[in-house]
PDB file of N, CA and C in Angstrom:
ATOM      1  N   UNK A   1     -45.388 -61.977   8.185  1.00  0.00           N
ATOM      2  CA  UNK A   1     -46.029 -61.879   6.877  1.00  0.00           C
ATOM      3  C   UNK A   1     -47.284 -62.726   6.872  1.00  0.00           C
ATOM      4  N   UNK A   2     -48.519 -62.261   5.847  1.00  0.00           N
ATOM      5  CA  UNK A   2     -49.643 -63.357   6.057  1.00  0.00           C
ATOM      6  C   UNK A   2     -49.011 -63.999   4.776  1.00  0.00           C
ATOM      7  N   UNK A   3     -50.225 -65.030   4.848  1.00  0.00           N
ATOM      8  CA  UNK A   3     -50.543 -65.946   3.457  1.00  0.00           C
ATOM      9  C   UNK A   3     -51.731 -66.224   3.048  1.00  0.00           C
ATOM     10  N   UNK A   4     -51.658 -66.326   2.037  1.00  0.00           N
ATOM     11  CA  UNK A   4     -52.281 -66.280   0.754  1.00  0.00           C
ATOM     12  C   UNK A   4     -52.360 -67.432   0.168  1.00  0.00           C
ATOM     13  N   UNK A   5     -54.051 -67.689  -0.126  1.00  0.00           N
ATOM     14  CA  UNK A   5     -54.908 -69.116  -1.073  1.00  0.00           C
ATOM     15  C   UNK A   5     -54.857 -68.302  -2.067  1.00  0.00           C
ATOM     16  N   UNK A   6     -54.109 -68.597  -3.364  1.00  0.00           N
ATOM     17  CA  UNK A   6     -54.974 -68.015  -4.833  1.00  0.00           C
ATOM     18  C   UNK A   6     -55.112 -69.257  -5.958  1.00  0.00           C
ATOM     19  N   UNK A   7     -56.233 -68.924  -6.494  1.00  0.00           N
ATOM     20  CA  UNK A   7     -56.989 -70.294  -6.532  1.00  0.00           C
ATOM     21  C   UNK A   7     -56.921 -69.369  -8.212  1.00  0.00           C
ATOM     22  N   UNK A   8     -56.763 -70.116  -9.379  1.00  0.00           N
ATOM     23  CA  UNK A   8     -56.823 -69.506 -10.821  1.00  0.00           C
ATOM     24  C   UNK A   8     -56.893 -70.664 -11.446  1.00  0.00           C
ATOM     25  N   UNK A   9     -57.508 -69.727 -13.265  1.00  0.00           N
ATOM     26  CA  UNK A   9     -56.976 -70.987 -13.801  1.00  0.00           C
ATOM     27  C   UNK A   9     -56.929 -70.712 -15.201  1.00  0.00           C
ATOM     28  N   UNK A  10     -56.401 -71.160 -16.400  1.00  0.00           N
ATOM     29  CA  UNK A  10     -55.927 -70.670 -17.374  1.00  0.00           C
ATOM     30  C   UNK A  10     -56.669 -70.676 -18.401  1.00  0.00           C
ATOM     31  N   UNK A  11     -56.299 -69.727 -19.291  1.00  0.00           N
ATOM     32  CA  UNK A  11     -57.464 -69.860 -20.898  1.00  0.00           C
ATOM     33  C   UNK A  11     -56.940 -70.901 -21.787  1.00  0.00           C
ATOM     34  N   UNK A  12     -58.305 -71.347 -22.174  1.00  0.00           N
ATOM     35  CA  UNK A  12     -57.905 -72.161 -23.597  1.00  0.00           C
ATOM     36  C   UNK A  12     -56.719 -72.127 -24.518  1.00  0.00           C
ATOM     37  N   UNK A  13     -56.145 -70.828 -24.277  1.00  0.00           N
ATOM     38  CA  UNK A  13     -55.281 -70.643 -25.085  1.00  0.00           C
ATOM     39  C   UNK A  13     -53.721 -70.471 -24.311  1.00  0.00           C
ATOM     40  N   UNK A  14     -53.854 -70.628 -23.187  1.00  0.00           N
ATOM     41  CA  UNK A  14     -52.679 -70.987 -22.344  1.00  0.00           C
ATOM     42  C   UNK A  14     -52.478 -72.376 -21.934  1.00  0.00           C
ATOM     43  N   UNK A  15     -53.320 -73.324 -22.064  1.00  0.00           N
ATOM     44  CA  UNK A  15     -53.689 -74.783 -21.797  1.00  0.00           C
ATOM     45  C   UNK A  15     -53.083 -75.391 -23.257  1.00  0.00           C
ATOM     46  N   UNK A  16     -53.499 -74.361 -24.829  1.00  0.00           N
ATOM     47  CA  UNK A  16     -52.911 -74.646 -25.838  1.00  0.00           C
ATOM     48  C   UNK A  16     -51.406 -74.656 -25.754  1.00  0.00           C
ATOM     49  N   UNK A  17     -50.747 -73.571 -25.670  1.00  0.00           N
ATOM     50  CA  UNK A  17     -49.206 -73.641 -25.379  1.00  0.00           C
ATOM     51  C   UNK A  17     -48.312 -74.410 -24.556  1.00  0.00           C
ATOM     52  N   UNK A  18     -49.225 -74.728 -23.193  1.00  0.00           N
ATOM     53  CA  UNK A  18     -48.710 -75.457 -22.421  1.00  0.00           C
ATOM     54  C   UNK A  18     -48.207 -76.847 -23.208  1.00  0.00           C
ATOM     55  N   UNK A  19     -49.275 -76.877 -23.820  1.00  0.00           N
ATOM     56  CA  UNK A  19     -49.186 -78.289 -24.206  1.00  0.00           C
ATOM     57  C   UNK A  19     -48.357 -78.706 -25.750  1.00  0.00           C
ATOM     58  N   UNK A  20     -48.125 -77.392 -26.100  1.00  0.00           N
ATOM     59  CA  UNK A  20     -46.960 -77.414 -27.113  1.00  0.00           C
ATOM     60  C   UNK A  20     -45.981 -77.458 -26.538  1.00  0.00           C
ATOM     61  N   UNK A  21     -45.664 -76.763 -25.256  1.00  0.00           N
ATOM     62  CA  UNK A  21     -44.336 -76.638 -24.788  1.00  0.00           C
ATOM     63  C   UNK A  21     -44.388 -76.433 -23.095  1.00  0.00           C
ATOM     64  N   UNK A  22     -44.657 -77.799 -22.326  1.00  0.00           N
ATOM     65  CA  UNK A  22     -44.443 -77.724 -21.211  1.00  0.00           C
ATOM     66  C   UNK A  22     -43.528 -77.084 -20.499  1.00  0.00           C
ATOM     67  N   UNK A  23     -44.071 -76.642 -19.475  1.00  0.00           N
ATOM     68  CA  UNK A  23     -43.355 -76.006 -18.543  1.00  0.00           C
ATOM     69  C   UNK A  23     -43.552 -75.941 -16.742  1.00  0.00           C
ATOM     70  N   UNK A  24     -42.375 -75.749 -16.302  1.00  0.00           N
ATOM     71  CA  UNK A  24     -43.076 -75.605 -14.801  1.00  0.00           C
ATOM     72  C   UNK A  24     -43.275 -74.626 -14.312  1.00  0.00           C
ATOM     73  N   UNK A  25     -44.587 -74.086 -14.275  1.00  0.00           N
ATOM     74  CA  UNK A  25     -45.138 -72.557 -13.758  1.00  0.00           C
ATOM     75  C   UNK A  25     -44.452 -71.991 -12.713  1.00  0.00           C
ATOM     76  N   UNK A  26     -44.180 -73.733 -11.360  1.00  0.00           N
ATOM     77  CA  UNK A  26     -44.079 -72.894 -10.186  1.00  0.00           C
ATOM     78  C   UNK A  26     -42.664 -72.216 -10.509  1.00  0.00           C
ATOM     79  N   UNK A  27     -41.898 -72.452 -11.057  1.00  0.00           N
ATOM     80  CA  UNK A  27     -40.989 -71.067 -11.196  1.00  0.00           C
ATOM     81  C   UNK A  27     -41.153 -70.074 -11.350  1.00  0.00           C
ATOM     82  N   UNK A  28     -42.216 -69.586 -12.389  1.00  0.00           N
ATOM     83  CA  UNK A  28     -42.344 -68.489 -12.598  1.00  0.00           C
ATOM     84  C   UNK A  28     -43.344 -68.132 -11.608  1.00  0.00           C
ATOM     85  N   UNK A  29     -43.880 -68.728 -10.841  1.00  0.00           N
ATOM     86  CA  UNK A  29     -44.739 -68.055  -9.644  1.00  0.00           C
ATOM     87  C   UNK A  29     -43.654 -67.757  -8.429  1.00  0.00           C
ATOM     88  N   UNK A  30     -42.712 -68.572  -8.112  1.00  0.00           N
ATOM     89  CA  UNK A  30     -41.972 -68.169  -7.274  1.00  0.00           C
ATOM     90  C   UNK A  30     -41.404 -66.990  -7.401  1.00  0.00           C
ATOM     91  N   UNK A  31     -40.729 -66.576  -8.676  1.00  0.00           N
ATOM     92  CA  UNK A  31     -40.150 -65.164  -9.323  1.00  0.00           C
ATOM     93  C   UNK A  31     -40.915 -63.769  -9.228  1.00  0.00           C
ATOM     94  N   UNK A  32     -42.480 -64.020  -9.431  1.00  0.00           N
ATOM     95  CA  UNK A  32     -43.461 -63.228  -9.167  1.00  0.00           C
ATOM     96  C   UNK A  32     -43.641 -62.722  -8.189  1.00  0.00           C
ATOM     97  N   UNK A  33     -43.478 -63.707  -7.194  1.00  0.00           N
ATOM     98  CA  UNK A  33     -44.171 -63.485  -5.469  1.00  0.00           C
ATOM     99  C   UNK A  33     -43.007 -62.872  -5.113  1.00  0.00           C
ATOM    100  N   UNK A  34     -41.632 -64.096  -5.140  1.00  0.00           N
ATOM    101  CA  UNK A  34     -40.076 -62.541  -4.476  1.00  0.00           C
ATOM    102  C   UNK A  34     -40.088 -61.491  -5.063  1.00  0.00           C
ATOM    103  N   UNK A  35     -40.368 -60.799  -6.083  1.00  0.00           N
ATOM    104  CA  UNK A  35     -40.397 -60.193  -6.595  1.00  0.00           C
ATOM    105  C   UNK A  35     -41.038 -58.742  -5.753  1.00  0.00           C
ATOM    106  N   UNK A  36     -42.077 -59.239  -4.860  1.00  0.00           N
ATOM    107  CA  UNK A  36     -42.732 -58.329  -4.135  1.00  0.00           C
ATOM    108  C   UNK A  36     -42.293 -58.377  -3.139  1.00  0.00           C
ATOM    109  N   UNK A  37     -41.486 -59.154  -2.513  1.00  0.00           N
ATOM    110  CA  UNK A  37     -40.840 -59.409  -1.013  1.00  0.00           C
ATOM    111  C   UNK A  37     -41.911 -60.847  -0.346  1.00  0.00           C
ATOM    112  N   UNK A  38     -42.265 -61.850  -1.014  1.00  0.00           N
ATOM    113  CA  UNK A  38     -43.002 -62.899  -0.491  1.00  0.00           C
ATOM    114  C   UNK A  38     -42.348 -64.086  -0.732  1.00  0.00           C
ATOM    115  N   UNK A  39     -42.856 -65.259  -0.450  1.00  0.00           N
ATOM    116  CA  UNK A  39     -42.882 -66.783  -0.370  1.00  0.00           C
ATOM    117  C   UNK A  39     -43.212 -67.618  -0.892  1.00  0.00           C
ATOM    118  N   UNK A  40     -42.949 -68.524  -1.824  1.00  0.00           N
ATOM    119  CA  UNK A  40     -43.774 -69.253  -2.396  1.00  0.00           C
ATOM    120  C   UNK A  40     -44.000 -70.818  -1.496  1.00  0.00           C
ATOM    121  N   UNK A  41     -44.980 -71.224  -1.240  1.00  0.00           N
ATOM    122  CA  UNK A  41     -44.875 -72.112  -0.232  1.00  0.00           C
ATOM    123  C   UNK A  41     -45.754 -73.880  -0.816  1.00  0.00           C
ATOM    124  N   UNK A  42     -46.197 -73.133  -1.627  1.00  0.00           N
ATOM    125  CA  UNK A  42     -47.073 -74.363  -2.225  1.00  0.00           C
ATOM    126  C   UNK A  42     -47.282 -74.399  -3.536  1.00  0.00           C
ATOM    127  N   UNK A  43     -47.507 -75.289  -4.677  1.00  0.00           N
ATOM    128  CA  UNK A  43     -48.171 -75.040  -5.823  1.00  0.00           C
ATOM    129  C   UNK A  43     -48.466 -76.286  -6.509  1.00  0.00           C
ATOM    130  N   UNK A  44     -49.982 -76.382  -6.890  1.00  0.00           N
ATOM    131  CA  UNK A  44     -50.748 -77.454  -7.157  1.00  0.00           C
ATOM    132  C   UNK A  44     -51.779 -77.206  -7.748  1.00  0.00           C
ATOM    133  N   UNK A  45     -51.641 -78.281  -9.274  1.00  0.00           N
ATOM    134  CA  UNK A  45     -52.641 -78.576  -9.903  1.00  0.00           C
ATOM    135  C   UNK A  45     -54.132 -79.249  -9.767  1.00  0.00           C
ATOM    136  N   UNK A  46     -54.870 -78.961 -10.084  1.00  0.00           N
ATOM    137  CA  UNK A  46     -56.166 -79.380  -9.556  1.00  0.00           C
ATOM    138  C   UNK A  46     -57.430 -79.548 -10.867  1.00  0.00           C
ATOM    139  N   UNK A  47     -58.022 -80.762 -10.436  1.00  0.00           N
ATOM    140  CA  UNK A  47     -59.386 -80.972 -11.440  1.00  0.00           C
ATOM    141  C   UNK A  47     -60.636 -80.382 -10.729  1.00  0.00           C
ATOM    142  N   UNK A  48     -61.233 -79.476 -11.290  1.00  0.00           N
ATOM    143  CA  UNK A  48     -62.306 -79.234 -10.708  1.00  0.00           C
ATOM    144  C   UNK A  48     -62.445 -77.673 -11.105  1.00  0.00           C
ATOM    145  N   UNK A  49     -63.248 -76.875 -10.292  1.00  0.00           N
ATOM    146  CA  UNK A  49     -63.547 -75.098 -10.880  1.00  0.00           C
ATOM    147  C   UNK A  49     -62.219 -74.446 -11.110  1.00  0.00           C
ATOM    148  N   UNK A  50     -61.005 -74.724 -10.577  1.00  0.00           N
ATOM    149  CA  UNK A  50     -60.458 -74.149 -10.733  1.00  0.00           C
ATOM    150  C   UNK A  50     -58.847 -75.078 -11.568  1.00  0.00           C
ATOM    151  N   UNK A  51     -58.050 -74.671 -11.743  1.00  0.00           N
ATOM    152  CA  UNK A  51     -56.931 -75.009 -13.092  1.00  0.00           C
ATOM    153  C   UNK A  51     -55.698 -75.451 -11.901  1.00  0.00           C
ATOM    154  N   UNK A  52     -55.434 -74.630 -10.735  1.00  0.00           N
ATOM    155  CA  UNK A  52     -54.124 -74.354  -9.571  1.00  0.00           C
ATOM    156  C   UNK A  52     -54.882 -73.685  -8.508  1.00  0.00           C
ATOM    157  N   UNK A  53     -54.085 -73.992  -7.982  1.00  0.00           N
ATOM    158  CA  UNK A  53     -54.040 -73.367  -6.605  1.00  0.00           C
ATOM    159  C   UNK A  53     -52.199 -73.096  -6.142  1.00  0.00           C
ATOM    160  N   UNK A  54     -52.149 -72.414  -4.917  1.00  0.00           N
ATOM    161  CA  UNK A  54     -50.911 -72.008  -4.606  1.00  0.00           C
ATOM    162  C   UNK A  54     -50.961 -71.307  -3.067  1.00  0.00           C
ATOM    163  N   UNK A  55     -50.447 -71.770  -2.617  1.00  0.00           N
ATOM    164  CA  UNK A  55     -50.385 -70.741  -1.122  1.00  0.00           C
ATOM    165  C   UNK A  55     -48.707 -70.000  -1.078  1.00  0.00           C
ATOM    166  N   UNK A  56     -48.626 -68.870  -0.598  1.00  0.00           N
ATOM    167  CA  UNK A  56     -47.511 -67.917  -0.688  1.00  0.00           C
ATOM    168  C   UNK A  56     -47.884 -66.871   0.325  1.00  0.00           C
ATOM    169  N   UNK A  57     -46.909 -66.769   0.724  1.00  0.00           N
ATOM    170  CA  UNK A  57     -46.567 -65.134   1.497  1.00  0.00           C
ATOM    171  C   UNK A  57     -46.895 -64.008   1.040  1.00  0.00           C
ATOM    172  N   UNK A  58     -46.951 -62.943   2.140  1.00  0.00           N
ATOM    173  CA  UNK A  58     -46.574 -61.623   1.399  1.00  0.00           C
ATOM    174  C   UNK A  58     -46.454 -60.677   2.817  1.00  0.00           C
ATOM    175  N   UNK A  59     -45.647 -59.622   2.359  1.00  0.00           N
ATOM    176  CA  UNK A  59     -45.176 -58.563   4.035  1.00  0.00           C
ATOM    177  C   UNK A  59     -46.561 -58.172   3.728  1.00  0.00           C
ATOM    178  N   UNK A  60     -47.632 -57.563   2.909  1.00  0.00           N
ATOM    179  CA  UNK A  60     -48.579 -57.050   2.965  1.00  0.00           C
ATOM    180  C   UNK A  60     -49.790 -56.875   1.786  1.00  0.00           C
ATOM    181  N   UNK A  61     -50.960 -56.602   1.976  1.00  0.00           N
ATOM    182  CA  UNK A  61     -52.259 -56.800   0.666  1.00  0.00           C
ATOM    183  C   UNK A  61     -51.354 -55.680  -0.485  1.00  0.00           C
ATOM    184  N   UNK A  62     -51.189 -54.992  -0.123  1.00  0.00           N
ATOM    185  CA  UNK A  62     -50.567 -53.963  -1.406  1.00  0.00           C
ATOM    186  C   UNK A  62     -49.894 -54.706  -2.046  1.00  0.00           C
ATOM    187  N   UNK A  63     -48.455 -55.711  -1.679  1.00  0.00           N
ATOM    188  CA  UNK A  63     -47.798 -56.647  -2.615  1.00  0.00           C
ATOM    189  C   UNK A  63     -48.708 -57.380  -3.488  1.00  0.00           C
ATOM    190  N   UNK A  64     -48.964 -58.493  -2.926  1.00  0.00           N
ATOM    191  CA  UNK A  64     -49.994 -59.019  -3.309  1.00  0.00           C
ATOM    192  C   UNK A  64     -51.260 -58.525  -4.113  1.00  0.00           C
ATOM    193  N   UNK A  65     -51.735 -57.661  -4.133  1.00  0.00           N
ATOM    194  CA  UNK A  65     -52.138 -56.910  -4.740  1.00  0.00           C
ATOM    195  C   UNK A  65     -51.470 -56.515  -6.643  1.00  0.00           C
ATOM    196  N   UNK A  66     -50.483 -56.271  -5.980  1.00  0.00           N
ATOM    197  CA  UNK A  66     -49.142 -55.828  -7.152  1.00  0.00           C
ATOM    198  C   UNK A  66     -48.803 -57.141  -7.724  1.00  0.00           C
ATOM    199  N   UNK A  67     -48.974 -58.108  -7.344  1.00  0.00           N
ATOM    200  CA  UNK A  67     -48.421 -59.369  -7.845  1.00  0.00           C
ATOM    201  C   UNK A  67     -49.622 -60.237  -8.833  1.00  0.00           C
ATOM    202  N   UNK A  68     -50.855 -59.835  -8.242  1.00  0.00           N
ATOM    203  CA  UNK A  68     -51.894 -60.251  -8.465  1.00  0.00           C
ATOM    204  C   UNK A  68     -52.232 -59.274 -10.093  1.00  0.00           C
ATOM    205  N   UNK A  69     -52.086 -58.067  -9.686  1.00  0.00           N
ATOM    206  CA  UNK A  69     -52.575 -57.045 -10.711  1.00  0.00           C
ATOM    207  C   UNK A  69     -51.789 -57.503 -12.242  1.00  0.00           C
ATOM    208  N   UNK A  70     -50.512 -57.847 -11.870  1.00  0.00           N
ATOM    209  CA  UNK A  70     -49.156 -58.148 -13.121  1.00  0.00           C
ATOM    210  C   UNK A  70     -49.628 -59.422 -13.754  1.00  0.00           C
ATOM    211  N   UNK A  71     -50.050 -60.248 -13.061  1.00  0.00           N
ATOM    212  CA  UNK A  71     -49.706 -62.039 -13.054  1.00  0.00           C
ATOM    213  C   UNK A  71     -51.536 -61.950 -13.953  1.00  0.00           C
ATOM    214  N   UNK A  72     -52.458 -61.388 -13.469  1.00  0.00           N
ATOM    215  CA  UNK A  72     -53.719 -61.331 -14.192  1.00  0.00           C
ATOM    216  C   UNK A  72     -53.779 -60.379 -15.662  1.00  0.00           C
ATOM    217  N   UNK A  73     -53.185 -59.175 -15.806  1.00  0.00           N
ATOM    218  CA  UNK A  73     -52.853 -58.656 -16.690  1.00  0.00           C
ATOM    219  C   UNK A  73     -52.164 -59.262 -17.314  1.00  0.00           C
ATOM    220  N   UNK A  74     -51.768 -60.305 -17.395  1.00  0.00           N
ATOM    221  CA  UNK A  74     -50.581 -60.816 -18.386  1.00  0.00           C
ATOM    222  C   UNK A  74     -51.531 -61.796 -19.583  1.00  0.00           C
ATOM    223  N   UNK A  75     -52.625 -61.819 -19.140  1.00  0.00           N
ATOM    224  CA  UNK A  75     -53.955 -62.697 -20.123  1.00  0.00           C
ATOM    225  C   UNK A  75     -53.675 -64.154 -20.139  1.00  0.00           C
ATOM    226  N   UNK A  76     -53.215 -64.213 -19.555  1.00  0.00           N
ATOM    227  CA  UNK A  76     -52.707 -66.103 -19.465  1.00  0.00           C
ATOM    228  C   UNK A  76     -53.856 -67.265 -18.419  1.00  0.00           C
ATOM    229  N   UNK A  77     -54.776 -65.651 -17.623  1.00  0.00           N
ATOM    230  CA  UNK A  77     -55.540 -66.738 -16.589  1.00  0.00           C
ATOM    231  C   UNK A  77     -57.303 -66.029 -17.384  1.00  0.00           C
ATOM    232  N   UNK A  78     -58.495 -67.107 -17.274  1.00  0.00           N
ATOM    233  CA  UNK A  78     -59.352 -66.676 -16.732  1.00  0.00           C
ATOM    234  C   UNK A  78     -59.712 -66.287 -16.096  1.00  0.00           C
ATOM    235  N   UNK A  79     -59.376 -66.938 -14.589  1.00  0.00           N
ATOM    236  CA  UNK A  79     -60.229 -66.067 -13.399  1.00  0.00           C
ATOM    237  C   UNK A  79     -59.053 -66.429 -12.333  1.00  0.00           C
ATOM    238  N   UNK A  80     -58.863 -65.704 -11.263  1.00  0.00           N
ATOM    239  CA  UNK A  80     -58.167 -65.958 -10.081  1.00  0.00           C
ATOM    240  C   UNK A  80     -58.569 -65.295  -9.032  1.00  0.00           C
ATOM    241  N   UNK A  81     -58.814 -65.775  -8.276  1.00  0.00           N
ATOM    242  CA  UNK A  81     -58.840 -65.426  -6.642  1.00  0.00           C
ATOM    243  C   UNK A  81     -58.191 -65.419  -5.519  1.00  0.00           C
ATOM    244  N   UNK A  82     -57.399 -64.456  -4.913  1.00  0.00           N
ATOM    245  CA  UNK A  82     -57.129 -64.965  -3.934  1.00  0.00           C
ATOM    246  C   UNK A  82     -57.605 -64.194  -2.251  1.00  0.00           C
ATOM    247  N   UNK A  83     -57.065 -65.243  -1.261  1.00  0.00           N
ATOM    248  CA  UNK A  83     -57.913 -65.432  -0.181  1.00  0.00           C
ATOM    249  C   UNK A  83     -56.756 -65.612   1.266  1.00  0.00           C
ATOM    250  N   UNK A  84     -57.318 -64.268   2.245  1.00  0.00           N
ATOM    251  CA  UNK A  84     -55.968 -64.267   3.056  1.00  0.00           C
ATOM    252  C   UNK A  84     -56.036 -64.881   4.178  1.00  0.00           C
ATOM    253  N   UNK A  85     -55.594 -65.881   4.362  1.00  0.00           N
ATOM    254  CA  UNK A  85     -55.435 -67.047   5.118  1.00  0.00           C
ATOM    255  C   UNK A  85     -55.315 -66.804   6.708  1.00  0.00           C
ATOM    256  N   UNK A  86     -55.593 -67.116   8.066  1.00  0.00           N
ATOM    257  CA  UNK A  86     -55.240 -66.859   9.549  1.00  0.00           C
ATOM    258  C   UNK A  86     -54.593 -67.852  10.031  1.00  0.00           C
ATOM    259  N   UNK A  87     -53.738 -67.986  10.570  1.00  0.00           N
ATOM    260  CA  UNK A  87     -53.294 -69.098  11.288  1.00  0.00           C
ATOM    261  C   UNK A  87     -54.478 -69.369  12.292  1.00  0.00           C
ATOM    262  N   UNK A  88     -54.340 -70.311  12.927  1.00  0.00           N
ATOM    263  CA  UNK A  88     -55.475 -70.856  14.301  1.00  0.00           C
ATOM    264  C   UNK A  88     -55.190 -69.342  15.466  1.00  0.00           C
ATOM    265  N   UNK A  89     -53.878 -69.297  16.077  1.00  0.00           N
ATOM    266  CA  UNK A  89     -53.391 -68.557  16.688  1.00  0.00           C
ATOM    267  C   UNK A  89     -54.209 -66.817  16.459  1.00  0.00           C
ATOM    268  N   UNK A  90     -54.281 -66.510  14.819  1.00  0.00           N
ATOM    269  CA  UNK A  90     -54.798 -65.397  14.371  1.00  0.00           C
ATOM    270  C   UNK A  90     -56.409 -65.189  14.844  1.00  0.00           C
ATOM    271  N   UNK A  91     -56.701 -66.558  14.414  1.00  0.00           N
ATOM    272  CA  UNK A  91     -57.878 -66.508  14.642  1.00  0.00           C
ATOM    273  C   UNK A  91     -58.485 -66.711  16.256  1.00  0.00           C
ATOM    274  N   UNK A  92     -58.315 -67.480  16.829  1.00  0.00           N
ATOM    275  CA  UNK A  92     -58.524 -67.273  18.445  1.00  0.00           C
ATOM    276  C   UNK A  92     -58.366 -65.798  19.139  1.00  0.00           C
ATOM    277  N   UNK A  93     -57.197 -65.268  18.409  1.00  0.00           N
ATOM    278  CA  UNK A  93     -57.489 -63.516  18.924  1.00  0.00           C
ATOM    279  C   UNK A  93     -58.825 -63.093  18.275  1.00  0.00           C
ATOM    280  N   UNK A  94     -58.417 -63.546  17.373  1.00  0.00           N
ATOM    281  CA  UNK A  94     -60.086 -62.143  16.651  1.00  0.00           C
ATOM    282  C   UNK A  94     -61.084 -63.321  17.688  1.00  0.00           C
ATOM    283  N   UNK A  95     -61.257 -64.248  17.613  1.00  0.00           N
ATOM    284  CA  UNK A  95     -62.750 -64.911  18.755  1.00  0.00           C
ATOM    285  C   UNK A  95     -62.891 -63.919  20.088  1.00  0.00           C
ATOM    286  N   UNK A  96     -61.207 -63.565  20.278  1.00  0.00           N
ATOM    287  CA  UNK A  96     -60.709 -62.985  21.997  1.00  0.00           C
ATOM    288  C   UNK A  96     -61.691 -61.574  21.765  1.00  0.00           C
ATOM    289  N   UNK A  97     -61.415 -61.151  20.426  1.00  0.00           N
ATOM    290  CA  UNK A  97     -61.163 -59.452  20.813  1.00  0.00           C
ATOM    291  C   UNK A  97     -62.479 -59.213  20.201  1.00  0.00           C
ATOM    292  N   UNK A  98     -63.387 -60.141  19.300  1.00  0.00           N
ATOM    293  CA  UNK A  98     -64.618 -60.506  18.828  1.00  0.00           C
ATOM    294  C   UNK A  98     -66.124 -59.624  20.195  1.00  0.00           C
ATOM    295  N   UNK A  99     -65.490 -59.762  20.917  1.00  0.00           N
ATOM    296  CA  UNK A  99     -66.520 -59.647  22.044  1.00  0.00           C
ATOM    297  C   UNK A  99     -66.293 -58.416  22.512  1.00  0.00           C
ATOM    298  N   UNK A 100     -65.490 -57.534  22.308  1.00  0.00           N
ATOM    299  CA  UNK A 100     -65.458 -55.969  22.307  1.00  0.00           C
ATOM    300  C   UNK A 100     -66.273 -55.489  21.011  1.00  0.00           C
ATOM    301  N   UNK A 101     -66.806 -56.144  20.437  1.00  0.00           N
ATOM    302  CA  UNK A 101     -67.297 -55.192  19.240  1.00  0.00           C
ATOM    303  C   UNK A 101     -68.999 -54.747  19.509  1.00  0.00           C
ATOM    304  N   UNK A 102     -69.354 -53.863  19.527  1.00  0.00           N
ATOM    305  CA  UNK A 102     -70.780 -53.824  19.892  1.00  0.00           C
ATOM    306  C   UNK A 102     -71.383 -53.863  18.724  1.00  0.00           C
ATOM    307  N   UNK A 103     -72.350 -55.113  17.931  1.00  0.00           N
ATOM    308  CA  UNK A 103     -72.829 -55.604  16.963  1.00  0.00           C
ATOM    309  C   UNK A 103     -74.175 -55.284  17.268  1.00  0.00           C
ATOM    310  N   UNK A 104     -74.798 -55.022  16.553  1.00  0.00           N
ATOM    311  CA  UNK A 104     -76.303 -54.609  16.591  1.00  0.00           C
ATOM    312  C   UNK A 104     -76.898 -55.444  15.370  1.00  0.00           C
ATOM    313  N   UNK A 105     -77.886 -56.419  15.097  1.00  0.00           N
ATOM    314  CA  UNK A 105     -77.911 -56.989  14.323  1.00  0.00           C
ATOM    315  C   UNK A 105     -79.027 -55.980  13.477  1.00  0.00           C
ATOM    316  N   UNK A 106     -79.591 -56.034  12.227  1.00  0.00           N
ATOM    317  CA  UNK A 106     -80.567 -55.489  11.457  1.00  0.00           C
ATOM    318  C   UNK A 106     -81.678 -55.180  11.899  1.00  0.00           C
ATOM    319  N   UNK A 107     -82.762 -54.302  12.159  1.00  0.00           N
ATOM    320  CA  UNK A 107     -83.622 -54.265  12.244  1.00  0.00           C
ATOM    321  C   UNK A 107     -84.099 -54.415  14.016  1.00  0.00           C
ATOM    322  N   UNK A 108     -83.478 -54.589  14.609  1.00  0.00           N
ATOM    323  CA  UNK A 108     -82.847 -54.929  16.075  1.00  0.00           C
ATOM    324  C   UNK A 108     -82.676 -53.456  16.915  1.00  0.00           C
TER     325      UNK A 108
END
């Protein structure tokens, strides 16, 4: 399975409720992600552009996708992004297999 950076963060008016009635999200993010057949592996608050962050699994972009589509439709976030992560291992192949590609740069 890969993983997944999704980086979000909440409206004024979900920051309001929170704060009437705390809660711990990462549950309900964990519920979200199995939900599609994934992982929840991380989840953390943050000062700065964004509200959370979270790293999680998924067997594939379509889940994720599906998880993403539900969890943003639900109007609770401003903005979210997420971003599909390589292990080192992932990435040293693509460097490997990088050099079969015949690249032609612009104007070249």
């Amino acid at each position: 399975m890969a993983l997944y950076l999704t980086r979000f963060s909440y409206t004024p008016e979900t920051w309001a409720r929170l704060t009437k009635k705390p809660e711990d999200r990462r549950e309900a993010a964990r519920k979200y992600i199995e939900s599609v057949g994934g992982k929840l592996h991380g989840f953390w608050y943050a000062l700065g552009e964004y509200d959370g962050y979270n790293i999680w699994e998924a067997p594939d972009n379509v889940s994720v996708a599906a998880a993403i589509i539900a969890i943003y439709g639900g109007g609770a976030l401003s903005k979210c992004e997420t971003t599909v992560l390589l292990t080192v291992e992932e990435t040293l192949e693509a460097l490997s297999r990088s050099g079969a590609v015949a690249y032609r740069a612009p104007g070249a």
